[in-house]
N, C-alpha and C. Protein backbone atom coordinates (compact mmCIF):
# COMPACT_ATOMS: atom_id res chain seq x y z
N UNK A 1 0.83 -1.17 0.00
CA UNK A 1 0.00 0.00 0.00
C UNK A 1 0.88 1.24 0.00
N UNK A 2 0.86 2.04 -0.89
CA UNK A 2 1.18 3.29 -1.13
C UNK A 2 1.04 4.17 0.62
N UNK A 3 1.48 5.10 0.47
CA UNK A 3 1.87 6.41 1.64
C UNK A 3 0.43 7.34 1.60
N UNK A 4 0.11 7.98 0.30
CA UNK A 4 -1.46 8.60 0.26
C UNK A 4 -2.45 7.84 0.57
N UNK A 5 -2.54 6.42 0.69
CA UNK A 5 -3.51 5.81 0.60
C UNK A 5 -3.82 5.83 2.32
N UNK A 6 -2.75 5.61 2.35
CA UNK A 6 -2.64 5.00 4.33
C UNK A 6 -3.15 6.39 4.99
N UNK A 7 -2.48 7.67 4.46
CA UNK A 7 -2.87 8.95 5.24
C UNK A 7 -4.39 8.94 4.76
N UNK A 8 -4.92 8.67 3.80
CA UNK A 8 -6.15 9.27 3.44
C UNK A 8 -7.32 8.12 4.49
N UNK A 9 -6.48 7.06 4.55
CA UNK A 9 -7.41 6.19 5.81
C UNK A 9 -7.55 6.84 7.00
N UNK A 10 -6.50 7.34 7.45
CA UNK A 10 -6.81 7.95 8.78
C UNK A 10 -7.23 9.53 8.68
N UNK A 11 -7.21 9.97 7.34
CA UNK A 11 -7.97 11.28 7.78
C UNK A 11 -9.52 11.23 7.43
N UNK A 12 -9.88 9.42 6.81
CA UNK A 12 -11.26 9.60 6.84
C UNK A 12 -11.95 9.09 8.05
N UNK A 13 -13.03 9.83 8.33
CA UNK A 13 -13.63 9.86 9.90
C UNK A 13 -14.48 8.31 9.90
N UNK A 14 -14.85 8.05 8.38
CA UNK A 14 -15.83 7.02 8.66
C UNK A 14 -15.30 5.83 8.89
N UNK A 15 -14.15 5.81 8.46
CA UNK A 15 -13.74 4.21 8.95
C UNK A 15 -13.13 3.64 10.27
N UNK A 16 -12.73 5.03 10.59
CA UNK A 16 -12.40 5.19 12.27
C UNK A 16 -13.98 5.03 12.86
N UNK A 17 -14.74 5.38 12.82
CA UNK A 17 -16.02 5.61 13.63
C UNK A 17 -15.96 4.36 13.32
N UNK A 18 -16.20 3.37 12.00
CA UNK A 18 -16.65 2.06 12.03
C UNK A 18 -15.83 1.27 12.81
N UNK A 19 -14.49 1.50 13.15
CA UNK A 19 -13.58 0.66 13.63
C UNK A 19 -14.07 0.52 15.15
N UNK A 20 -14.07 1.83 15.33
CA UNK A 20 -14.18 2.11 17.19
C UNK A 20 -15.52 1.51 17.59
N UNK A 21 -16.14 1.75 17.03
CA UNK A 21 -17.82 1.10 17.24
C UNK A 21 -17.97 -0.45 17.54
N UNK A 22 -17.13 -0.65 16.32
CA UNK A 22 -17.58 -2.37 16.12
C UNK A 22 -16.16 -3.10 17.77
N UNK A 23 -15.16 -2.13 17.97
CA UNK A 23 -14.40 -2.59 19.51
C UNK A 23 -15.09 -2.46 20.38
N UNK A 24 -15.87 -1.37 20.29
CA UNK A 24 -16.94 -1.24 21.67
C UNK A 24 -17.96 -2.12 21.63
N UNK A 25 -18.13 -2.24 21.17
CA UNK A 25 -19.26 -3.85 20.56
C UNK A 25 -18.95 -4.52 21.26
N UNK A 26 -18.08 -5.18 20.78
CA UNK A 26 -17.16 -6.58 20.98
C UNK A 26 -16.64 -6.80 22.20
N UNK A 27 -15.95 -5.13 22.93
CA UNK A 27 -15.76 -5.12 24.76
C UNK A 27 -17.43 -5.29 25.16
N UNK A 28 -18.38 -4.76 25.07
CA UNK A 28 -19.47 -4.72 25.80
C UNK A 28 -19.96 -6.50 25.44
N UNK A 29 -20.01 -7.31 24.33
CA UNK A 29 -20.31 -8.84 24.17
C UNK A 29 -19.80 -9.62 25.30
N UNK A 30 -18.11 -9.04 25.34
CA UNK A 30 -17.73 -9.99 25.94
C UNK A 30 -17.49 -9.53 27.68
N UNK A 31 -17.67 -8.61 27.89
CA UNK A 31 -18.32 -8.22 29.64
C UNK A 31 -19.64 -8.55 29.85
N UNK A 32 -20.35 -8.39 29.12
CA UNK A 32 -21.86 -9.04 29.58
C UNK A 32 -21.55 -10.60 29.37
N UNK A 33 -20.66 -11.58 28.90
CA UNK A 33 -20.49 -12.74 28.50
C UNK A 33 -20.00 -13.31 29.98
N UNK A 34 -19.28 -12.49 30.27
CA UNK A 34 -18.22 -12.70 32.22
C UNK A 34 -19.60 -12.32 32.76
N UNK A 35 -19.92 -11.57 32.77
CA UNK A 35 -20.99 -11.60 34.03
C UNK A 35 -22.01 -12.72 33.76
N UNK A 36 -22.65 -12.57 32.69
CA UNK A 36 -23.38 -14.03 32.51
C UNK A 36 -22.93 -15.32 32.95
N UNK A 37 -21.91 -15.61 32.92
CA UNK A 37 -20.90 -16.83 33.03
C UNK A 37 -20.73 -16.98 34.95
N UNK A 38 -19.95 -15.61 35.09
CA UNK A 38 -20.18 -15.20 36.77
C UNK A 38 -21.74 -15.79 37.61
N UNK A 39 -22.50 -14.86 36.90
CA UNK A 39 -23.70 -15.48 37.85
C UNK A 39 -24.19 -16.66 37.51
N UNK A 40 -24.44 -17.40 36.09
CA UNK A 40 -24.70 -18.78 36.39
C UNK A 40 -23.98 -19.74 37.02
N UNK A 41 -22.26 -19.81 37.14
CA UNK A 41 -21.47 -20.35 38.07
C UNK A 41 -22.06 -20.12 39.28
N UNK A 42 -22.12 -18.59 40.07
CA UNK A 42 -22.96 -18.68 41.30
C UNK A 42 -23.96 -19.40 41.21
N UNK A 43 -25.39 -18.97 40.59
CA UNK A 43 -26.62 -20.05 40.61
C UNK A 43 -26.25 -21.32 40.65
N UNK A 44 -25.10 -22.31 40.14
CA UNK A 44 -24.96 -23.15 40.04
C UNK A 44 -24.61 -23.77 41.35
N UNK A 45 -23.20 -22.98 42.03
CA UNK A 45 -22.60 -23.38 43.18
C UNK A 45 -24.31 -23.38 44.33
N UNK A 46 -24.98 -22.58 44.39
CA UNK A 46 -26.12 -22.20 45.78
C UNK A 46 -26.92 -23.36 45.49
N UNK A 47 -27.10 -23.99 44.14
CA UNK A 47 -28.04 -24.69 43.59
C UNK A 47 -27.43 -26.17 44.24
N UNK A 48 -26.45 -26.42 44.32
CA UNK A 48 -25.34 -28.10 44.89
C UNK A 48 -25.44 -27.42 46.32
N UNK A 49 -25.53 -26.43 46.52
CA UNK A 49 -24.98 -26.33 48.27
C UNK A 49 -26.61 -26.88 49.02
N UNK A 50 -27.71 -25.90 47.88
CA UNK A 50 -29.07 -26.59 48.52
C UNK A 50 -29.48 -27.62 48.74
N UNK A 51 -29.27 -28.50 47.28
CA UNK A 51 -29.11 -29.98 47.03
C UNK A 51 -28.41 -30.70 48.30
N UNK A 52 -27.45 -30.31 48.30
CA UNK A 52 -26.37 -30.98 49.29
C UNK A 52 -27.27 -31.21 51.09
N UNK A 53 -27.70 -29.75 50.97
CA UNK A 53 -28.43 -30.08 52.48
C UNK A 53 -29.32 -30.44 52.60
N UNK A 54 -30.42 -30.66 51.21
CA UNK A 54 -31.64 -31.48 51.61
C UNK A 54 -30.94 -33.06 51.62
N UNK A 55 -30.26 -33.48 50.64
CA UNK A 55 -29.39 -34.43 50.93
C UNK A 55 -29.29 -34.99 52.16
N UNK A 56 -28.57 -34.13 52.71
CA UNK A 56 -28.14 -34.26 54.06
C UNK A 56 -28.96 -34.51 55.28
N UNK A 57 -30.04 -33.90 55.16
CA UNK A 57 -30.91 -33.90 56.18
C UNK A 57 -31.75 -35.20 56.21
N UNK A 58 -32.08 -35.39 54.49
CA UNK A 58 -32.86 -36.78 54.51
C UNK A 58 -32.32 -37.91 55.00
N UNK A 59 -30.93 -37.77 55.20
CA UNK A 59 -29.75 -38.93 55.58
C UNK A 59 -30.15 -39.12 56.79
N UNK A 60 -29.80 -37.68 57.46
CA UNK A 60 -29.97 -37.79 59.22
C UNK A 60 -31.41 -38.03 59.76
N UNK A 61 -32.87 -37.99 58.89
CA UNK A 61 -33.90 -38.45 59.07
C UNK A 61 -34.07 -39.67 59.13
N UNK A 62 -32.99 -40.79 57.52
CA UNK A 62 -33.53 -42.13 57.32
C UNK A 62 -32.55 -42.88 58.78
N UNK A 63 -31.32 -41.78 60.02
CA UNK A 63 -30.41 -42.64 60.62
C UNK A 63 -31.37 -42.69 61.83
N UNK A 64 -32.64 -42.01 62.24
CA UNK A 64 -33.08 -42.06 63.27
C UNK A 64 -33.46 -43.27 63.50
N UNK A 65 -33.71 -43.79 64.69
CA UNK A 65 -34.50 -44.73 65.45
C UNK A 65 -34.64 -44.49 66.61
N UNK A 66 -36.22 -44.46 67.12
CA UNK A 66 -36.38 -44.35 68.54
C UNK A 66 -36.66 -45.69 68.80
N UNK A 67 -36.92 -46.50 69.44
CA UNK A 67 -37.13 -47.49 70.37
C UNK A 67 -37.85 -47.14 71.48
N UNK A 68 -39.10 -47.69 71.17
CA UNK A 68 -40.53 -47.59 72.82
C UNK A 68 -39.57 -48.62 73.68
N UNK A 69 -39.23 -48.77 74.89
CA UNK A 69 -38.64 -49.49 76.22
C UNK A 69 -40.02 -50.30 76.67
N UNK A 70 -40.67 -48.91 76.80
CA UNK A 70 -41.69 -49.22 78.01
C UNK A 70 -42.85 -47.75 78.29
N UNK A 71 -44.41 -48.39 77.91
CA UNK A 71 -45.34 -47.10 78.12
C UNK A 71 -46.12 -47.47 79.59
N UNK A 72 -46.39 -46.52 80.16
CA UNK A 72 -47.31 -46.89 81.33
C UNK A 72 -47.94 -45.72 81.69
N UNK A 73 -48.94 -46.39 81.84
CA UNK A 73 -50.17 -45.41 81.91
C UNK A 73 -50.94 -45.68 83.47
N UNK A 74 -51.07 -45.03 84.59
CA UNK A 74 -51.39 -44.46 86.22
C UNK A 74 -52.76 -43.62 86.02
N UNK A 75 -53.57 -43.92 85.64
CA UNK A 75 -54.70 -42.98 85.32
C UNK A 75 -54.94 -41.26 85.74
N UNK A 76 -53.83 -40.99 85.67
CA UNK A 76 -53.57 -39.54 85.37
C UNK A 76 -52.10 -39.25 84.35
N UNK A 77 -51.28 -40.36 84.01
CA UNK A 77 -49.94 -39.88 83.51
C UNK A 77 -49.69 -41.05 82.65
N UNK A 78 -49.34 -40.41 81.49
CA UNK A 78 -49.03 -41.63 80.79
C UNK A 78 -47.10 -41.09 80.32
N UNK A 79 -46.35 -42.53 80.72
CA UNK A 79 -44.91 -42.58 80.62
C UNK A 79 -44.48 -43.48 79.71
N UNK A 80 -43.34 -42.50 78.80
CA UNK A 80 -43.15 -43.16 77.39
C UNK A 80 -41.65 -43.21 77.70
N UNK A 81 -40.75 -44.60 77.90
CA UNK A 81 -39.71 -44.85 77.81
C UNK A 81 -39.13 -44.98 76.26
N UNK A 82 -37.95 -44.31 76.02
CA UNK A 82 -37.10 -44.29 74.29
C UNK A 82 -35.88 -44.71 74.47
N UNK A 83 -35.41 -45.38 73.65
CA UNK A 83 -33.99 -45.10 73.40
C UNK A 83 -33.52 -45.02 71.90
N UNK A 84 -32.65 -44.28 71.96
CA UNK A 84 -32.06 -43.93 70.44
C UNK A 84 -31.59 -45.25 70.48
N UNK A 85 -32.14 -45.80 69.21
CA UNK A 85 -31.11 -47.00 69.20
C UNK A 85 -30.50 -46.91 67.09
N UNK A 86 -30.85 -45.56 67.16
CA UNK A 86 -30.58 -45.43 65.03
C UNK A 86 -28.60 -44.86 65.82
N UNK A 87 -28.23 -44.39 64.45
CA UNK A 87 -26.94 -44.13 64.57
C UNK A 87 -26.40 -42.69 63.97
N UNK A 88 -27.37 -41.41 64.56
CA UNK A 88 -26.92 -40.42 64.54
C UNK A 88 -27.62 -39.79 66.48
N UNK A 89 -26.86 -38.77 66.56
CA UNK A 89 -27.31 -37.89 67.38
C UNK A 89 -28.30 -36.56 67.81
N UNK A 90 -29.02 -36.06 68.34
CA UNK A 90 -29.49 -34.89 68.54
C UNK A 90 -30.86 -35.33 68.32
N UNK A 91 -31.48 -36.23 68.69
CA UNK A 91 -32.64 -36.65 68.39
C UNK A 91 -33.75 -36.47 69.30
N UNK A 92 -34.02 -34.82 68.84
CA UNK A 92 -35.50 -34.69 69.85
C UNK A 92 -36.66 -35.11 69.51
N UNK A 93 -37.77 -34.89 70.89
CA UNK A 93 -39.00 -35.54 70.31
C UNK A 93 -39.64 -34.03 70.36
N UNK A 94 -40.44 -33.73 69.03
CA UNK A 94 -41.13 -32.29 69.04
C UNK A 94 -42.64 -32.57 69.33
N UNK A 95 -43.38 -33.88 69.05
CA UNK A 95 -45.01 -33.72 68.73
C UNK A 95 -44.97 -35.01 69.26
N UNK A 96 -45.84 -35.22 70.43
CA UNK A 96 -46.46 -36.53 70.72
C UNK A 96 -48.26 -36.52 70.41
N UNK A 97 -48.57 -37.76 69.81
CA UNK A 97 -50.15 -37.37 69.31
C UNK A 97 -50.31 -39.25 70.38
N UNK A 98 -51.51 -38.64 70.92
CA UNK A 98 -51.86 -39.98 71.16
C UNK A 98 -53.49 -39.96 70.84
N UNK A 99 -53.78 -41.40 70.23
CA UNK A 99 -55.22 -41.34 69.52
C UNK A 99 -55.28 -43.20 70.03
N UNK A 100 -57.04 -43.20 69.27
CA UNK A 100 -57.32 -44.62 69.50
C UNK A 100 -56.85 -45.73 68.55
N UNK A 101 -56.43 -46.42 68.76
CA UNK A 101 -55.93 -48.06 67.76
C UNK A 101 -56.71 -47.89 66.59
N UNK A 102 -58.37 -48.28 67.66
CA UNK A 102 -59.49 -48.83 66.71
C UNK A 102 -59.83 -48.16 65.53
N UNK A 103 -60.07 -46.67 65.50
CA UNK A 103 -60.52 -45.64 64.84
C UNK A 103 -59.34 -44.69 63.96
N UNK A 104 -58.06 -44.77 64.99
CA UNK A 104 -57.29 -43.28 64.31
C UNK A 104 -57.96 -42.23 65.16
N UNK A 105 -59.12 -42.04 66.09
CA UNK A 105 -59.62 -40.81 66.89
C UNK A 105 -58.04 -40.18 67.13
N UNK A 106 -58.22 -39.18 67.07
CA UNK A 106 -57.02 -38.34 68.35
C UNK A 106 -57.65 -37.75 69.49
N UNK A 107 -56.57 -38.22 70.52
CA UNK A 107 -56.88 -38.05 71.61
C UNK A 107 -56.61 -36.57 72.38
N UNK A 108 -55.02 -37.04 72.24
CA UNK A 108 -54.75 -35.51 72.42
C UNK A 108 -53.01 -35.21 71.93
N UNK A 109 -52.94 -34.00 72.22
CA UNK A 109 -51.48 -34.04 71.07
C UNK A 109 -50.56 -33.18 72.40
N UNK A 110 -49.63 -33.66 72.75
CA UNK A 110 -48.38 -32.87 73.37
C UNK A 110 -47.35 -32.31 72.59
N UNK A 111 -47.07 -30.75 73.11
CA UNK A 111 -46.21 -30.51 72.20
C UNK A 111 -44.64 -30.63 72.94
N UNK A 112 -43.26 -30.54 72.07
CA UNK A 112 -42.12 -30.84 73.26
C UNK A 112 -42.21 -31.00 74.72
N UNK A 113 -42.31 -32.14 74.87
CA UNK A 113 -42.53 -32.64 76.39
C UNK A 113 -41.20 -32.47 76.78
N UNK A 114 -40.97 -32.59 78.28
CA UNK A 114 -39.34 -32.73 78.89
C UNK A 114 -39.00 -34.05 79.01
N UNK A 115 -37.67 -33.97 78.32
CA UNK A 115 -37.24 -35.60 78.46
C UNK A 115 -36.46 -35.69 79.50
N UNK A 116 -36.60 -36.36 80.30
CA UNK A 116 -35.89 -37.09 81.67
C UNK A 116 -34.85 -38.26 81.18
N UNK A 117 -33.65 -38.22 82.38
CA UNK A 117 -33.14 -39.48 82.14
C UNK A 117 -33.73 -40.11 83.19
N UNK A 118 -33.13 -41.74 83.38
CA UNK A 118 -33.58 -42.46 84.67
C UNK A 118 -33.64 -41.80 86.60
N UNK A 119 -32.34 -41.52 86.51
CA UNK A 119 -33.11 -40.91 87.68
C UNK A 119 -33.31 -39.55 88.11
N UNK A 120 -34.48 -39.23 87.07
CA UNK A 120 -35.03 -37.76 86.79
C UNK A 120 -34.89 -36.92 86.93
N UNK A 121 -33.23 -36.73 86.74
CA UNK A 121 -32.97 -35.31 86.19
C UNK A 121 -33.29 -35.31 84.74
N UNK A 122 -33.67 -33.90 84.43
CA UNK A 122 -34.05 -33.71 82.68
C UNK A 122 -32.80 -33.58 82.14
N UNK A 123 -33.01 -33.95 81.58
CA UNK A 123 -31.73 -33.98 80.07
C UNK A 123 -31.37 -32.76 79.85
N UNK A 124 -30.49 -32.15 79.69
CA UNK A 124 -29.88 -30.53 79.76
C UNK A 124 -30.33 -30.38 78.12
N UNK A 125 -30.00 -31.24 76.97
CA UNK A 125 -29.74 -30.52 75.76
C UNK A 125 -30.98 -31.47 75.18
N UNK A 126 -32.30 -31.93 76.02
CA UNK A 126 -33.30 -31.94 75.58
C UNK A 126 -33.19 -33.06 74.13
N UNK A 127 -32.15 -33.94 74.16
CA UNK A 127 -32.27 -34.58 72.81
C UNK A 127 -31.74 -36.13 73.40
N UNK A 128 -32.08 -37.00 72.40
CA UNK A 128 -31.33 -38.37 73.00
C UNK A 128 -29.91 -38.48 71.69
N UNK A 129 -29.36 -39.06 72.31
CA UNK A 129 -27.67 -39.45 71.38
C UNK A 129 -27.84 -40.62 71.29
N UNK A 130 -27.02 -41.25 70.18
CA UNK A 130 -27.01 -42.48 69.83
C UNK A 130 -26.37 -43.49 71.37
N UNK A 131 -27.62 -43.95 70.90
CA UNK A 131 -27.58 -45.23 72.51
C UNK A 131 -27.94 -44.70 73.59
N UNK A 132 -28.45 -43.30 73.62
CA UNK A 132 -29.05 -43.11 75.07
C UNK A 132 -30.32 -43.08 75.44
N UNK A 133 -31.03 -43.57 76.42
CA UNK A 133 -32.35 -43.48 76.82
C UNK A 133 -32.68 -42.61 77.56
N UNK A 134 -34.24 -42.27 77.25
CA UNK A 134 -34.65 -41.18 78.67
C UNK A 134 -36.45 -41.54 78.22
N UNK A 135 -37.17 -40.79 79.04
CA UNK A 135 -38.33 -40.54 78.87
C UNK A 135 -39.12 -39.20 79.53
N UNK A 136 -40.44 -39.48 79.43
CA UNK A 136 -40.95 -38.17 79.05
C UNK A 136 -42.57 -38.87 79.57
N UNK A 137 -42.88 -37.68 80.26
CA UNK A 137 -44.26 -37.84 81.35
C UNK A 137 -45.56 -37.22 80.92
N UNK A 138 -46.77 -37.72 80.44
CA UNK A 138 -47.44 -37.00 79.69
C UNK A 138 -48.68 -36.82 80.10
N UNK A 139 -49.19 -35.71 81.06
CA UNK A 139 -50.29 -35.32 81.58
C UNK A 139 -50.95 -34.09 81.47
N UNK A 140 -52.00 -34.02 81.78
CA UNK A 140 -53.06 -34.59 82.52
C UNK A 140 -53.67 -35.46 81.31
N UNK A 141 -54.34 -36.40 81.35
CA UNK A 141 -54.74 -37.43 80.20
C UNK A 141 -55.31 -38.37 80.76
N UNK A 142 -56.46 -38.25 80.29
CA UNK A 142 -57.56 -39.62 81.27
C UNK A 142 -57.98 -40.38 79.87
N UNK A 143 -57.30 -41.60 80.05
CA UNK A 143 -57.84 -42.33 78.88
C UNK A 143 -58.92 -43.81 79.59
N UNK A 144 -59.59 -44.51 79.37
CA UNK A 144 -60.50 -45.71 79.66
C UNK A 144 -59.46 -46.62 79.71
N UNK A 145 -59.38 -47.35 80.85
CA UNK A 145 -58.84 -48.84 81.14
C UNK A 145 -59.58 -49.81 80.11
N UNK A 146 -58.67 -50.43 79.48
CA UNK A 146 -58.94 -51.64 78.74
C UNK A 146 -58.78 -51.16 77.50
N UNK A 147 -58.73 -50.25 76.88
CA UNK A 147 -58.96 -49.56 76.05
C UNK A 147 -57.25 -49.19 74.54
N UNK A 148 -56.96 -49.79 73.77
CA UNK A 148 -56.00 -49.78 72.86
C UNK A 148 -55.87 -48.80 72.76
N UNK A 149 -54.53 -47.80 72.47
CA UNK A 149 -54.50 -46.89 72.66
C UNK A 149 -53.17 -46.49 71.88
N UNK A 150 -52.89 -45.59 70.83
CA UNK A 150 -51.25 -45.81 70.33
C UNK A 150 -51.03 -44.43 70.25
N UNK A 151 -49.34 -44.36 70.77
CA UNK A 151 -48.67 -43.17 70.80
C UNK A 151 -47.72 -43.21 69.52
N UNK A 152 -47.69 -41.66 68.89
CA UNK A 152 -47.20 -41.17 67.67
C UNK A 152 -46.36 -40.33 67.74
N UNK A 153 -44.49 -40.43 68.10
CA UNK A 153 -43.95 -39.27 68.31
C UNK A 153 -43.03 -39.06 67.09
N UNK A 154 -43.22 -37.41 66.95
CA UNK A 154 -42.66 -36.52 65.82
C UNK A 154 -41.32 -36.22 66.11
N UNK A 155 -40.52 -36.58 65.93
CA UNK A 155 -39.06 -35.89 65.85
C UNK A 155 -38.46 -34.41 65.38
N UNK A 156 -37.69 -33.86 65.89
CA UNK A 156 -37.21 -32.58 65.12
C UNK A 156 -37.54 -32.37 63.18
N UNK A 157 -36.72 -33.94 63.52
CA UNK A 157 -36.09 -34.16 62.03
C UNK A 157 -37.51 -34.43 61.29
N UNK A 158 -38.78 -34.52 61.77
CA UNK A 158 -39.33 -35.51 61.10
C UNK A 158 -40.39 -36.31 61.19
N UNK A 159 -39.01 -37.69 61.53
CA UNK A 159 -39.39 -39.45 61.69
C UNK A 159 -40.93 -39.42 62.54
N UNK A 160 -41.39 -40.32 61.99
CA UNK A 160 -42.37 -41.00 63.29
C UNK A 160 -42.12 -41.65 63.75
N UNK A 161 -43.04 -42.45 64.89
CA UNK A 161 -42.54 -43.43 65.37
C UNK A 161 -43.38 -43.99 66.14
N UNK A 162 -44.32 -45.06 66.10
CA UNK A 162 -45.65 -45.44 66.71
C UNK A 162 -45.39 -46.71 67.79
N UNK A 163 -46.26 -46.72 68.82
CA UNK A 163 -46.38 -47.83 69.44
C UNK A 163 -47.74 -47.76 70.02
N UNK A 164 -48.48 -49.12 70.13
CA UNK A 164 -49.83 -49.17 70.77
C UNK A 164 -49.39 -50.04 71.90
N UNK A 165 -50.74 -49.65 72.86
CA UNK A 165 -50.50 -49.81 74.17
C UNK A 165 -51.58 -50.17 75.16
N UNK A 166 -52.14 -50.50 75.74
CA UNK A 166 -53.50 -51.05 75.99
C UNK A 166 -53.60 -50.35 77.70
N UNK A 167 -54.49 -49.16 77.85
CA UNK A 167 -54.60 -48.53 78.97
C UNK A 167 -54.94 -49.17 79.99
């Protein structure tokens, strides 16, 4: 290319304007391209972290096991012996429902009762650990002697956990 040709490129305005335009283009494509990229990586990472903890939680739901010991019922108090016998920890009881065998009636529903260990001091952190027992005293409750009777307790996590019992 000749010397006039090259000066007459840069003293014409239009091909500079086309040049500069179509760079600013091309910077603005590819910054909106990083941020696009940026936030679906985020959405992505919050999206596995959520996953991860429902995950997680369903785990520590399927490790529960309570174990009924022993129910007894004094015609004013009915006493529900547990023991964790699953293989995680922190296992409170939130909802006790007690209803009839025969029907499904509900009787009546306790909400977080105090769990006791054996010799009745309450449990400080209110939960059973893997392998420990305690129980929990549930009054005032007048149910009929002779009468089938099954307790339904709700866990933090959850779990149920039924046993019938004959008043």
């Amino acid at each position: 290319m000749n010397l006039k040709k090259v000066r007459k490129l840069l003293h014409e305005r239009c091909a500079i304007s086309a040049v500069i335009s179509n760079v600013i283009l091309a910077g603005a494509v590819i910054t909106v391209s990083f941020v696009v990229l940026f936030w679906a990586q985020y959405r992505s990472s919050a999206y596995n972290e959520q996953y991860s903890e429902a995950v997680n939680a369903d785990i520590a739901k399927l490790k529960e096991r309570l174990a009924f010991e022993y129910v007894f019922y004094d015609k004013a108090n009915l006493t529900v012996y547990l023991l964790n016998c699953g293989t995680i920890d922190n296992v409170t009881v939130q909802t006790v429902y007690i209803y009839f065998s025969s029907n499904g009636t509900l009787v009546k529903v306790f909400s977080s009762p105090t769990l006791k260990q054996f010799n009745d001091a309450q449990i400080a952190d209110q939960d059973l650990d893997e392998g420990e027992e305690g129980y929990f005293v549930l009054s005032p409750l007048s149910l009929e002697t002779g009468v089938s009777y099954s307790v339904r307790v709700i866990t933090g996590r959850g779990s149920k956990f039924d046993y019938t019992f004959i008043a």
